[in-house]
PDB file of N, CA and C in Angstrom:
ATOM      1  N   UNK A   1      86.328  -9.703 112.033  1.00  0.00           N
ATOM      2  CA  UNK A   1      86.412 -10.414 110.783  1.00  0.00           C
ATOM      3  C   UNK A   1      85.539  -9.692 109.753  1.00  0.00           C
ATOM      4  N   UNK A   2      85.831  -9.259 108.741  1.00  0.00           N
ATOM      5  CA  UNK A   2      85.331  -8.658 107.517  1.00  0.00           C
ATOM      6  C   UNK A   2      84.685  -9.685 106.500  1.00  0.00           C
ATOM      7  N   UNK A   3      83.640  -9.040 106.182  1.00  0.00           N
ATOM      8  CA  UNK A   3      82.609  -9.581 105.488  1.00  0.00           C
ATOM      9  C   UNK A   3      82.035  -8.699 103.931  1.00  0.00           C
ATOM     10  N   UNK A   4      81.782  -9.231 103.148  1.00  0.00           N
ATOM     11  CA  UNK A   4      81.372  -8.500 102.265  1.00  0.00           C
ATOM     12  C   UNK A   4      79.661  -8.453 102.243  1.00  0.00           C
ATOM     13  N   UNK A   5      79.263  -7.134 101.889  1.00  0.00           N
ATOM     14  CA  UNK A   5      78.007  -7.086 101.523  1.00  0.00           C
ATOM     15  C   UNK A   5      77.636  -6.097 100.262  1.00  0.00           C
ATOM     16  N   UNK A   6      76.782  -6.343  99.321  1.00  0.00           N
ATOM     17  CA  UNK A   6      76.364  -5.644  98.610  1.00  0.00           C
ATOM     18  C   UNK A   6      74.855  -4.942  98.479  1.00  0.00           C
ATOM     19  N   UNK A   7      75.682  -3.649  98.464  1.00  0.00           N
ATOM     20  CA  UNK A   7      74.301  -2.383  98.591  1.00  0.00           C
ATOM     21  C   UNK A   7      73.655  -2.242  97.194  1.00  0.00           C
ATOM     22  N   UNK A   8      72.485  -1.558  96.364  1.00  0.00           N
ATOM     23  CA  UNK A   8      71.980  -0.908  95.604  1.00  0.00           C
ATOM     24  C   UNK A   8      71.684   0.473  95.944  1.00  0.00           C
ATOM     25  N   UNK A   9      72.204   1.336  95.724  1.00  0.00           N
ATOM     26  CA  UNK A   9      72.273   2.739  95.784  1.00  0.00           C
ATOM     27  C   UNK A   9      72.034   3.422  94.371  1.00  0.00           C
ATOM     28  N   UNK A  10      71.678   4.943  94.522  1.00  0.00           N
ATOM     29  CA  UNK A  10      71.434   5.626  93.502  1.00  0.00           C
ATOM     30  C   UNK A  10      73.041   5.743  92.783  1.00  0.00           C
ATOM     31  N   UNK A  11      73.160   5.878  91.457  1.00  0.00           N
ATOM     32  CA  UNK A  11      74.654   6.242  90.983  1.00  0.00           C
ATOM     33  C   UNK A  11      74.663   7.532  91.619  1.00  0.00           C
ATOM     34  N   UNK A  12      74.169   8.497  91.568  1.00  0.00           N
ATOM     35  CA  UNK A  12      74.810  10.321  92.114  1.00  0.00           C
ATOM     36  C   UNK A  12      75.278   9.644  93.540  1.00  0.00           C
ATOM     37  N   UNK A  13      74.252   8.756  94.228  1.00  0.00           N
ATOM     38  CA  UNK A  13      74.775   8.919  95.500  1.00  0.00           C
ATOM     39  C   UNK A  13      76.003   8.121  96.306  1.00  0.00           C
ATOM     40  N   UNK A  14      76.081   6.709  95.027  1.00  0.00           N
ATOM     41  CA  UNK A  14      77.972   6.019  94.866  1.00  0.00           C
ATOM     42  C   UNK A  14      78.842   7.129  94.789  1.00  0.00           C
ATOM     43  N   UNK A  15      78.559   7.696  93.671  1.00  0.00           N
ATOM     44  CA  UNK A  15      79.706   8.865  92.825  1.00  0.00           C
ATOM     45  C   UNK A  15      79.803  10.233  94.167  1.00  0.00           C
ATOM     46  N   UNK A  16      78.740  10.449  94.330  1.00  0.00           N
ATOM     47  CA  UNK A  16      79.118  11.402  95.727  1.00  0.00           C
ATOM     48  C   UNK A  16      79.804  10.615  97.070  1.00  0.00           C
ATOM     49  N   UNK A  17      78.717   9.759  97.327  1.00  0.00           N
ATOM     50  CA  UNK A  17      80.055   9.000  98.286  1.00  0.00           C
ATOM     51  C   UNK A  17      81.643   8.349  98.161  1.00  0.00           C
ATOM     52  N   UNK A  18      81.994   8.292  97.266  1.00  0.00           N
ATOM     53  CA  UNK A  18      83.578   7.913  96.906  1.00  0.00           C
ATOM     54  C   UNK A  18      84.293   9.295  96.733  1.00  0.00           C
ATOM     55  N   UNK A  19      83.420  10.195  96.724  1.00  0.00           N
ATOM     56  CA  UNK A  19      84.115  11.647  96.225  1.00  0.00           C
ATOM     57  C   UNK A  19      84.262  11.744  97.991  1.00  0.00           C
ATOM     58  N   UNK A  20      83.427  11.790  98.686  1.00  0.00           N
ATOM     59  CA  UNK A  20      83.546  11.678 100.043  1.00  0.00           C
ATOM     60  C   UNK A  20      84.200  11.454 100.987  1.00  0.00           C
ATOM     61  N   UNK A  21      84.272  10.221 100.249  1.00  0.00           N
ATOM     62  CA  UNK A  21      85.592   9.080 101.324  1.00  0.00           C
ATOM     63  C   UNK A  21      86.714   9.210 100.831  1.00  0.00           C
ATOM     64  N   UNK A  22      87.099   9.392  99.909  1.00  0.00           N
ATOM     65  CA  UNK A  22      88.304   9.928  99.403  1.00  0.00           C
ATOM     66  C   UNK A  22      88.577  11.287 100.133  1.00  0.00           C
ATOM     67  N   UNK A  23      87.790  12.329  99.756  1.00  0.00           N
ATOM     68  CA  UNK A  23      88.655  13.486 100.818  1.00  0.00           C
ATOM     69  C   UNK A  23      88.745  13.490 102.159  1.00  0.00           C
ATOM     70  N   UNK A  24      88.417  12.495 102.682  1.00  0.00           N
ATOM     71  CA  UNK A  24      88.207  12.259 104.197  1.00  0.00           C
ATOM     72  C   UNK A  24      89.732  11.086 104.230  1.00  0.00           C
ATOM     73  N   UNK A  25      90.243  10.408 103.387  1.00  0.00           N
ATOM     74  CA  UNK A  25      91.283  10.133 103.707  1.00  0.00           C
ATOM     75  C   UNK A  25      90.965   8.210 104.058  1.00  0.00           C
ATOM     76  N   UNK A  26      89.228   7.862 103.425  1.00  0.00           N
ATOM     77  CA  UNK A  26      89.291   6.601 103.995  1.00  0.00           C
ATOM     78  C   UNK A  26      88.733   5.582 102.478  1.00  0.00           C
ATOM     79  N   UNK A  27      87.924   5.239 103.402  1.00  0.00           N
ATOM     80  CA  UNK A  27      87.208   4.062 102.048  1.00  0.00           C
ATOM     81  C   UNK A  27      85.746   4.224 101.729  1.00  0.00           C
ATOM     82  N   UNK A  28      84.985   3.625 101.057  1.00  0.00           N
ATOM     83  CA  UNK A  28      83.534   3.522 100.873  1.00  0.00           C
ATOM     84  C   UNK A  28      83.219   2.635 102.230  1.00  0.00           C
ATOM     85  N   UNK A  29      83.964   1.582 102.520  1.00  0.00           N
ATOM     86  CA  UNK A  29      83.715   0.288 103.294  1.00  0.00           C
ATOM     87  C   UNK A  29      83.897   0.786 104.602  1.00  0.00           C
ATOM     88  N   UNK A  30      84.374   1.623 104.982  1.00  0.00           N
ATOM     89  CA  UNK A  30      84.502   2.236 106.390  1.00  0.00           C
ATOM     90  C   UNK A  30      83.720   3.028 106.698  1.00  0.00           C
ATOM     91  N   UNK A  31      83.911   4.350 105.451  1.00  0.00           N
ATOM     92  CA  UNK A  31      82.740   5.271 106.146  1.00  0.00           C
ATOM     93  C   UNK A  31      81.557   4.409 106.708  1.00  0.00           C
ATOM     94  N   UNK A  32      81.125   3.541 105.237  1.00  0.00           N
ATOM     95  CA  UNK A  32      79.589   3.096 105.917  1.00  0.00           C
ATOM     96  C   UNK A  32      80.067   1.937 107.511  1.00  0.00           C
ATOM     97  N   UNK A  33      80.637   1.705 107.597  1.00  0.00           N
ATOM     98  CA  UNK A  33      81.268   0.714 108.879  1.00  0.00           C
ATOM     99  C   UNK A  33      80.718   1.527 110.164  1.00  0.00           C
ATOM    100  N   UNK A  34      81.518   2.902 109.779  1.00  0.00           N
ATOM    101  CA  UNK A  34      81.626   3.757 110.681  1.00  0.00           C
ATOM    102  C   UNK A  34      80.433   4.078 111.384  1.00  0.00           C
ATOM    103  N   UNK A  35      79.819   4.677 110.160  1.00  0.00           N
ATOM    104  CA  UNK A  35      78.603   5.172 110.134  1.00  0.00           C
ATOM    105  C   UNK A  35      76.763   4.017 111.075  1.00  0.00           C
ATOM    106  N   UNK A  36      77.416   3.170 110.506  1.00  0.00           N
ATOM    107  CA  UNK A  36      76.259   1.878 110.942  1.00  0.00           C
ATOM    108  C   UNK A  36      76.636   1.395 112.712  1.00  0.00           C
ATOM    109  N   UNK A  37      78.128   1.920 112.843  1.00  0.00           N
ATOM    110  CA  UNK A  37      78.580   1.425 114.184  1.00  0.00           C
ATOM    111  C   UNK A  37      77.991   2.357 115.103  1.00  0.00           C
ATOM    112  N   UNK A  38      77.488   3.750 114.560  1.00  0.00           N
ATOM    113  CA  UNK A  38      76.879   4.988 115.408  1.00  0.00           C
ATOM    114  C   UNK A  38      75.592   4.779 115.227  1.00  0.00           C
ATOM    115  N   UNK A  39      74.715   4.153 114.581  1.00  0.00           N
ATOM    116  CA  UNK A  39      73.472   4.238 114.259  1.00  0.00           C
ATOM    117  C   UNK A  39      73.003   2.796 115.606  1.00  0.00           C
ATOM    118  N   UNK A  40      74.112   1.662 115.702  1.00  0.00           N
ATOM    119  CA  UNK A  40      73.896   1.031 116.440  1.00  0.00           C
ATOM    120  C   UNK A  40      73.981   1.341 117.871  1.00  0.00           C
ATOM    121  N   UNK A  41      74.996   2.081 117.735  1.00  0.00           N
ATOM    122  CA  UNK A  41      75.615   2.587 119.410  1.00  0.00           C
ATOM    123  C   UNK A  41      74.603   3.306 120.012  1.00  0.00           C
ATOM    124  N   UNK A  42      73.668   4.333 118.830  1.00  0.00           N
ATOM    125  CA  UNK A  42      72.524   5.176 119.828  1.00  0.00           C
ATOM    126  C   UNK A  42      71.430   4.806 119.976  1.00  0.00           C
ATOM    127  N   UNK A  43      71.557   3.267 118.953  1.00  0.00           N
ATOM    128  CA  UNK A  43      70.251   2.657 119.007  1.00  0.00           C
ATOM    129  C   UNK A  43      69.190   3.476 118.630  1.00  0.00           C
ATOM    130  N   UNK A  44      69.344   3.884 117.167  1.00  0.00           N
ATOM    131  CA  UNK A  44      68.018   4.563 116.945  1.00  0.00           C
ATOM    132  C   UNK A  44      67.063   3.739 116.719  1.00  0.00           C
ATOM    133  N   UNK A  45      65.993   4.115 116.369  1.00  0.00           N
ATOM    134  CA  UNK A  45      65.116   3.376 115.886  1.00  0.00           C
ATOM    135  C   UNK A  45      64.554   3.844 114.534  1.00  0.00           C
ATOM    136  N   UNK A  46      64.795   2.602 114.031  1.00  0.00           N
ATOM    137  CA  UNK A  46      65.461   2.263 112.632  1.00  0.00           C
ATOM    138  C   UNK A  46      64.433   2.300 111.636  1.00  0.00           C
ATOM    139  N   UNK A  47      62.943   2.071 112.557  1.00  0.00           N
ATOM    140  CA  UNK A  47      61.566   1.807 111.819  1.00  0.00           C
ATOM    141  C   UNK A  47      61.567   2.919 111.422  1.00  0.00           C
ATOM    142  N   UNK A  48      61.746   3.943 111.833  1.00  0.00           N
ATOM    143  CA  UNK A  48      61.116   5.125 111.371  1.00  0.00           C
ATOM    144  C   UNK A  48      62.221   5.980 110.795  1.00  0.00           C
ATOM    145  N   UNK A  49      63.670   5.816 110.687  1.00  0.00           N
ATOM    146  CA  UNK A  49      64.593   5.534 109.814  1.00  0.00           C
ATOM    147  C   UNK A  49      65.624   6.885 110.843  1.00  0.00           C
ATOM    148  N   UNK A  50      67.263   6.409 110.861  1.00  0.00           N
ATOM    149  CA  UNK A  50      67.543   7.188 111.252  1.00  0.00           C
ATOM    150  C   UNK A  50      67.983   8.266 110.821  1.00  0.00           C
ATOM    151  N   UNK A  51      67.824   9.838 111.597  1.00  0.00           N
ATOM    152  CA  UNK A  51      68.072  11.029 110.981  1.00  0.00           C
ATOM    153  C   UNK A  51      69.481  11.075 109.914  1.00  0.00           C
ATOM    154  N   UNK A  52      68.759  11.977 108.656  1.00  0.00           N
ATOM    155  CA  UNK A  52      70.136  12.134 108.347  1.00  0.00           C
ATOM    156  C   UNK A  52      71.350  12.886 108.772  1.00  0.00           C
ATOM    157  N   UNK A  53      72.454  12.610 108.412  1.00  0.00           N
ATOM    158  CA  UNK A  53      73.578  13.573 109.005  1.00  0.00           C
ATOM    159  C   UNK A  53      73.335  14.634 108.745  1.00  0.00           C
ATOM    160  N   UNK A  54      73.203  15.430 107.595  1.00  0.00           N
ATOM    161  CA  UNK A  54      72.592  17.070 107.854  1.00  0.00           C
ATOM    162  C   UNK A  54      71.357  17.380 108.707  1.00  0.00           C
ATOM    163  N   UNK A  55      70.670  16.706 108.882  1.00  0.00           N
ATOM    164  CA  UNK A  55      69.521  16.796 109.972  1.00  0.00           C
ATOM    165  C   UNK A  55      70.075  16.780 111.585  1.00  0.00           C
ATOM    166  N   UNK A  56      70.824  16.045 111.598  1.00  0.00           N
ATOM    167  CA  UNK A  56      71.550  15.760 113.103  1.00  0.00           C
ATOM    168  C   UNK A  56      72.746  16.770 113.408  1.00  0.00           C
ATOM    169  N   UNK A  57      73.147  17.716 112.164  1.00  0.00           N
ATOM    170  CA  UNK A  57      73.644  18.780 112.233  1.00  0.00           C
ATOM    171  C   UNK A  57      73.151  20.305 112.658  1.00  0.00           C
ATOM    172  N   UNK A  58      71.979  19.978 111.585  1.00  0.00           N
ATOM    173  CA  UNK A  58      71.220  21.120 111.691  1.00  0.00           C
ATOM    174  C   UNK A  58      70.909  21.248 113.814  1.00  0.00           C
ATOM    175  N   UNK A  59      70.823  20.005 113.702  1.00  0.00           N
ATOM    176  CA  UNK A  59      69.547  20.069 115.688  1.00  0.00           C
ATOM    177  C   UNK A  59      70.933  19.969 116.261  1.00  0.00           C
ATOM    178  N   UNK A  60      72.512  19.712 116.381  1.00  0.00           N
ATOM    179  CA  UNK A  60      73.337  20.007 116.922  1.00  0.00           C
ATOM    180  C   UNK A  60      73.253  21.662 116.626  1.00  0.00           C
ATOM    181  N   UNK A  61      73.848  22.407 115.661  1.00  0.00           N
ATOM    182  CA  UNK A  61      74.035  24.086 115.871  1.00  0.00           C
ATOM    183  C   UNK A  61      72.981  24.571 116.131  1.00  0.00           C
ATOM    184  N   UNK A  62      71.763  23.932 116.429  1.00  0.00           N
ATOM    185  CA  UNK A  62      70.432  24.744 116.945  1.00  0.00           C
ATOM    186  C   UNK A  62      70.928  24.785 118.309  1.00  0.00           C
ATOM    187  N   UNK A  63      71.371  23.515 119.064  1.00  0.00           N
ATOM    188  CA  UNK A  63      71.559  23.480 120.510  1.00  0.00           C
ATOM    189  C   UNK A  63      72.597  24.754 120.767  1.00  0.00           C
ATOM    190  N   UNK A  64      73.199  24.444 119.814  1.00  0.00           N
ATOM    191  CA  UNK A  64      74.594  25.219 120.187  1.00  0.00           C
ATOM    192  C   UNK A  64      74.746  27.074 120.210  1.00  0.00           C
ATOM    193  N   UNK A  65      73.630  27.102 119.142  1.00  0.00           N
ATOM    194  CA  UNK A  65      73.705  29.085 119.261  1.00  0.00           C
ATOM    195  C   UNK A  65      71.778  28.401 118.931  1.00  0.00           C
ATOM    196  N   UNK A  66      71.396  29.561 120.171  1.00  0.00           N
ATOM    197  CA  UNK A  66      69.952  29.893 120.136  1.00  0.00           C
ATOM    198  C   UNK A  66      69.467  30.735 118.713  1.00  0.00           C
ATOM    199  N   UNK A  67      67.894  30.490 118.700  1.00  0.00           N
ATOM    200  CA  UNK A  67      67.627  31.231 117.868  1.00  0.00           C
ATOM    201  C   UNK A  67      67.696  32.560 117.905  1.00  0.00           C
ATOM    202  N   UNK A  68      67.581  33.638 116.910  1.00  0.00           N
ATOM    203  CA  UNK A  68      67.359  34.773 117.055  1.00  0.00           C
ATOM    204  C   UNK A  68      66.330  35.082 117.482  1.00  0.00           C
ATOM    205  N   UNK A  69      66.476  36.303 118.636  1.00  0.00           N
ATOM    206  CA  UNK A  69      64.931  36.924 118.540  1.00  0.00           C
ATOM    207  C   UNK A  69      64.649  38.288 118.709  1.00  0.00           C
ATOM    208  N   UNK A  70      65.418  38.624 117.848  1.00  0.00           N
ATOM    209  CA  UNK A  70      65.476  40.123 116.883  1.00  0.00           C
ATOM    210  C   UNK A  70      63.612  40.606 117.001  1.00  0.00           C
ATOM    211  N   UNK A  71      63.406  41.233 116.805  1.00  0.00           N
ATOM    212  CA  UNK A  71      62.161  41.848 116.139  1.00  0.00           C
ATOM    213  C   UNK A  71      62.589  41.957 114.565  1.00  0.00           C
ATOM    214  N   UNK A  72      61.660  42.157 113.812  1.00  0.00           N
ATOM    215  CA  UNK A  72      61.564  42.287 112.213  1.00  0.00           C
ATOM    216  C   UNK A  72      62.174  44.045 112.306  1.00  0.00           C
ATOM    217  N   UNK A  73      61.978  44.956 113.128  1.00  0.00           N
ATOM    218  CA  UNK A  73      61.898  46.677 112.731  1.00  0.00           C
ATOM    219  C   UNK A  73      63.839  46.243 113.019  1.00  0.00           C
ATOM    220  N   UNK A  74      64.369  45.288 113.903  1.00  0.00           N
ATOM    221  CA  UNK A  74      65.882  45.293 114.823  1.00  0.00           C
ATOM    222  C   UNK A  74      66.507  44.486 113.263  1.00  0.00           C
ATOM    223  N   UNK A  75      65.804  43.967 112.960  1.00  0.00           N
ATOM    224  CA  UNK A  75      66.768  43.015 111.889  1.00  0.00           C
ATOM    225  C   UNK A  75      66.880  43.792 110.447  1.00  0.00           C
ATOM    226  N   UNK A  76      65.882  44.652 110.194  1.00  0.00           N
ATOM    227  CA  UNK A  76      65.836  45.575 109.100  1.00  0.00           C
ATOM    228  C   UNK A  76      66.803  46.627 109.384  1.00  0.00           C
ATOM    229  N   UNK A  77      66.723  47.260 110.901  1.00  0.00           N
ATOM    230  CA  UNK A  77      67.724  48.425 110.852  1.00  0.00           C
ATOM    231  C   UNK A  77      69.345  47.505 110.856  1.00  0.00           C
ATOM    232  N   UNK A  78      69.423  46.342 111.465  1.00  0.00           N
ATOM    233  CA  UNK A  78      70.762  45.840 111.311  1.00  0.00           C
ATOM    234  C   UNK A  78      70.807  45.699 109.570  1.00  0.00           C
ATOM    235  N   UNK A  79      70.424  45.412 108.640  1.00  0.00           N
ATOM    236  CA  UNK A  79      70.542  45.140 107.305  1.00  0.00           C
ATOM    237  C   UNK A  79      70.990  46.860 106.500  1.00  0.00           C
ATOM    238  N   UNK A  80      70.028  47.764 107.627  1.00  0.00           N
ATOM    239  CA  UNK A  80      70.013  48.780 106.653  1.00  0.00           C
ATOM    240  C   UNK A  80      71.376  49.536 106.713  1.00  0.00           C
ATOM    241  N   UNK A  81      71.769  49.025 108.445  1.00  0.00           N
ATOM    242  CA  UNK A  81      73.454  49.993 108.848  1.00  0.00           C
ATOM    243  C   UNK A  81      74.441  48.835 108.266  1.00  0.00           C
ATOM    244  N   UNK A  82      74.457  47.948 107.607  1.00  0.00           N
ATOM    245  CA  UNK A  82      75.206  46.651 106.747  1.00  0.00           C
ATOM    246  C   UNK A  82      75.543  47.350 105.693  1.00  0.00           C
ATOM    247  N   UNK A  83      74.171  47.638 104.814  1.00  0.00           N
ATOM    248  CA  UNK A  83      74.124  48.606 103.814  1.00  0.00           C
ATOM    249  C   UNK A  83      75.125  50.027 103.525  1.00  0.00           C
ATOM    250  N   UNK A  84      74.219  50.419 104.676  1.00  0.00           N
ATOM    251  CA  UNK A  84      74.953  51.361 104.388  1.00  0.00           C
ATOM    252  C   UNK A  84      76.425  51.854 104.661  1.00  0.00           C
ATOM    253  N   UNK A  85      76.880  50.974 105.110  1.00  0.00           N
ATOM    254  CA  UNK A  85      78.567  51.002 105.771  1.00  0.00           C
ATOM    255  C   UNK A  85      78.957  50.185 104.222  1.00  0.00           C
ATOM    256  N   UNK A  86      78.536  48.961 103.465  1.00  0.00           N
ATOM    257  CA  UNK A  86      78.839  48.421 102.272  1.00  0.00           C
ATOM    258  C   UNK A  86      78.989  49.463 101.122  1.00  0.00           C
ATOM    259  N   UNK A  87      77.766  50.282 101.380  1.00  0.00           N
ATOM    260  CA  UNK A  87      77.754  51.329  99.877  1.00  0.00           C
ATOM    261  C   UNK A  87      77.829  52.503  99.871  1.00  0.00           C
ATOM    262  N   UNK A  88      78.214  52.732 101.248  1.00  0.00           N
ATOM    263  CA  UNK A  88      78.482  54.185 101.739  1.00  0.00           C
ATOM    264  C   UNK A  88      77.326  55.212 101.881  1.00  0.00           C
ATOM    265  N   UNK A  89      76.185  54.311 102.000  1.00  0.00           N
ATOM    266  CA  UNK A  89      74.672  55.055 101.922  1.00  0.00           C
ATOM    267  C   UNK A  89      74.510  56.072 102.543  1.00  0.00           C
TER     268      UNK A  89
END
């Protein structure tokens, strides 16, 4: 059963979210539905507020490809043979 509630939000961040839910093909009222139904399901804890979605992105593709661990002299010569294959150095 659907219920209404009313939020106070920043205007950029209404106007970005409807730009949102629109290219995603849904509503304002769902995304956040959606969104609050995952925040419940993992049971975050809420006191200390849960991560944002680019944050929970960022620590997903960390899991997913390790960091580099180039040396600084390995990452300069990769930049410098970039270079020079780009400008014909």
């Amino acid at each position: 059963m659907d219920a209404k509630l009313t939020l106070k939000l920043d205007k950029e961040v209404i106007k970005d979210l409807k730009q949102y839910a629109k290219a995603q093909g849904t509503s304002v009222s769902r995304l956040l539905e959606t969104y609050a139904k995952k925040l419940i399901d993992k049971k975050e804890n809420l006191a200390e507020g849960p991560l944002p979605l680019w944050l929970q992105e960022i620590r997903e593709i960390r899991e997913k490809y390790p960091p580099v661990t180039a040396t600084d002299e390995e990452l300069q010569a990769d930049y410098n043979a970039y270079r020079d294959r780009k400008y014909g150095g």
